[in-house]
Protein backbone atom coordinates (compact mmCIF):
# COMPACT_ATOMS: atom_id res chain seq x y z
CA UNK A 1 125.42 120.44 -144.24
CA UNK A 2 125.74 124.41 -144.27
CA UNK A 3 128.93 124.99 -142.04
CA UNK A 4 127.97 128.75 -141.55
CA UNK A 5 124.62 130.32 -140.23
CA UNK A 6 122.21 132.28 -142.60
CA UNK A 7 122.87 134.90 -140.25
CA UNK A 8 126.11 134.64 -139.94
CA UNK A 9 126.44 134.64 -144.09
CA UNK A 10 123.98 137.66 -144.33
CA UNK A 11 126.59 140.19 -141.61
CA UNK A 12 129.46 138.92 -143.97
CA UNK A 13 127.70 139.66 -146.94
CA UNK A 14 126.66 142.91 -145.41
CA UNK A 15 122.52 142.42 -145.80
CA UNK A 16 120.56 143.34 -143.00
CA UNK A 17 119.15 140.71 -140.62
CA UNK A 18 115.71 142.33 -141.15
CA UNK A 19 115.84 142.32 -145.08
CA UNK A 20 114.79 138.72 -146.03
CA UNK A 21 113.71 138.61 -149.62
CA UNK A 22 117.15 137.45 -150.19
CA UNK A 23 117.68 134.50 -147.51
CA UNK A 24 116.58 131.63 -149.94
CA UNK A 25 119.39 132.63 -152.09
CA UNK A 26 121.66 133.41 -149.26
CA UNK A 27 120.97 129.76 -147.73
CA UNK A 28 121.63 128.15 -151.15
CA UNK A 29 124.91 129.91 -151.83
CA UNK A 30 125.83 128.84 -147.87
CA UNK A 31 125.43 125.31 -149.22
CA UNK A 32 127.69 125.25 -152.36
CA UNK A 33 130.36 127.52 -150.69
CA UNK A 34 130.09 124.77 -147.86
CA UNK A 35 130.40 121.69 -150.42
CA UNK A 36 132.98 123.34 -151.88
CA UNK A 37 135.26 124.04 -148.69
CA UNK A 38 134.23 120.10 -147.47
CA UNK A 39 135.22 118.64 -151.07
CA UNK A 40 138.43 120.91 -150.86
CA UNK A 41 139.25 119.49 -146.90
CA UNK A 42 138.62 115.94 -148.36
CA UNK A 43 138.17 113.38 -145.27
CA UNK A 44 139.99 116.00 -142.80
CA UNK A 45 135.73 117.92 -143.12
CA UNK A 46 134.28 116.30 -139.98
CA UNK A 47 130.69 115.13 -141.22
CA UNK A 48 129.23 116.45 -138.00
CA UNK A 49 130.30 119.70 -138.26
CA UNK A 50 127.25 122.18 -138.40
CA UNK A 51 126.72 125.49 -137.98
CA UNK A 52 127.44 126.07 -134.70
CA UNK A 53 130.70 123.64 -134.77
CA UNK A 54 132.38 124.55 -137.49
CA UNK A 55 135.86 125.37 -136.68
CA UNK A 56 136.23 129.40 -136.86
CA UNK A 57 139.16 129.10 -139.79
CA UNK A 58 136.63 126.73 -141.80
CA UNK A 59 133.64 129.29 -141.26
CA UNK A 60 136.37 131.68 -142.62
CA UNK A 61 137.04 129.63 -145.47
CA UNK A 62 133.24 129.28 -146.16
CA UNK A 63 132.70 133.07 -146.17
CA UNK A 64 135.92 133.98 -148.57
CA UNK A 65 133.77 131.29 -150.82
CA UNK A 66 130.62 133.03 -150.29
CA UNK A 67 131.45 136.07 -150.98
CA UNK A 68 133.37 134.83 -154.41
CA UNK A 69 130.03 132.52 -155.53
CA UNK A 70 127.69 135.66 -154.39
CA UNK A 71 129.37 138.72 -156.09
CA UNK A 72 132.28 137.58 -158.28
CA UNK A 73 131.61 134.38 -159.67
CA UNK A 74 132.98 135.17 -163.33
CA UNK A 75 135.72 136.94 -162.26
CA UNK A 76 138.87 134.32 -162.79
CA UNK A 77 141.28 137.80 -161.19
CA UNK A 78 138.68 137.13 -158.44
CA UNK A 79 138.61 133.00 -158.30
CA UNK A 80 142.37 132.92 -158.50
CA UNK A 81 142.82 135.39 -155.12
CA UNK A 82 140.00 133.55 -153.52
CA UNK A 83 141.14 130.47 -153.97
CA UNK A 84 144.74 131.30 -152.73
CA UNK A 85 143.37 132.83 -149.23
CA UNK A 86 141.35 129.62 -149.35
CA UNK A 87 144.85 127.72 -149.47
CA UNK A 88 146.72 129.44 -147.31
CA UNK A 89 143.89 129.56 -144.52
CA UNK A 90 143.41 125.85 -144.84
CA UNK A 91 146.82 124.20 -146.23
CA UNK A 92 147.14 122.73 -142.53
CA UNK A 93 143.47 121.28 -142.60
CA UNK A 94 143.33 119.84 -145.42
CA UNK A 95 143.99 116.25 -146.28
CA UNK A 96 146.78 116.13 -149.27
CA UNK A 97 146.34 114.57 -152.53
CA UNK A 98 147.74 111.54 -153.50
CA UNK A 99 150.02 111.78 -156.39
């Protein structure tokens, strides 16, 4: 269930359209920065939610996670401001945690 288009991915992560050696890996790291932005939305991530329906501040999420998983992904400096754009873009979306 990628939530963001390999072409979409490849502008943020400024590759060329043309160049395509890289859109395997592109498309895979779409997938896990998707699973990870569905996991963190809990059952607020509609299931039917695609590419091309993805709500704009979810596709935002998705790329802040791309770009951490495609050029940063040891960097816990990194993770940490990632993950607290991640929050604050999504803190109304997401469905809390029970205690």
């Amino acid at each position: 269930m990628p939530l963001l288009s390999l072409d979409a991915a490849k502008r943020h992560l400024l590759i060329p359209s043309t160049e395509t050696r890289s859109d395997a890996n592109v498309t895979e790291v779409v997938a896990e920065a998707s699973d990870v932005i569905a996991r963190y939305l809990k059952a607020k991530a509609d299931p039917t939610w695609d590419e091309t329906t993805t709500p704009p501040r979810i596709q935002a999420a998705v790329k802040l996670m791309l770009g951490y998983l495609w050029t940063a992904r040891d960097d816990q400096d990194e993770a940490d401001r990632t993950w607290k754009a991640i929050t604050s873009l999504l803190e109304r979306d997401r469905d809390p945690a029970c205690a």
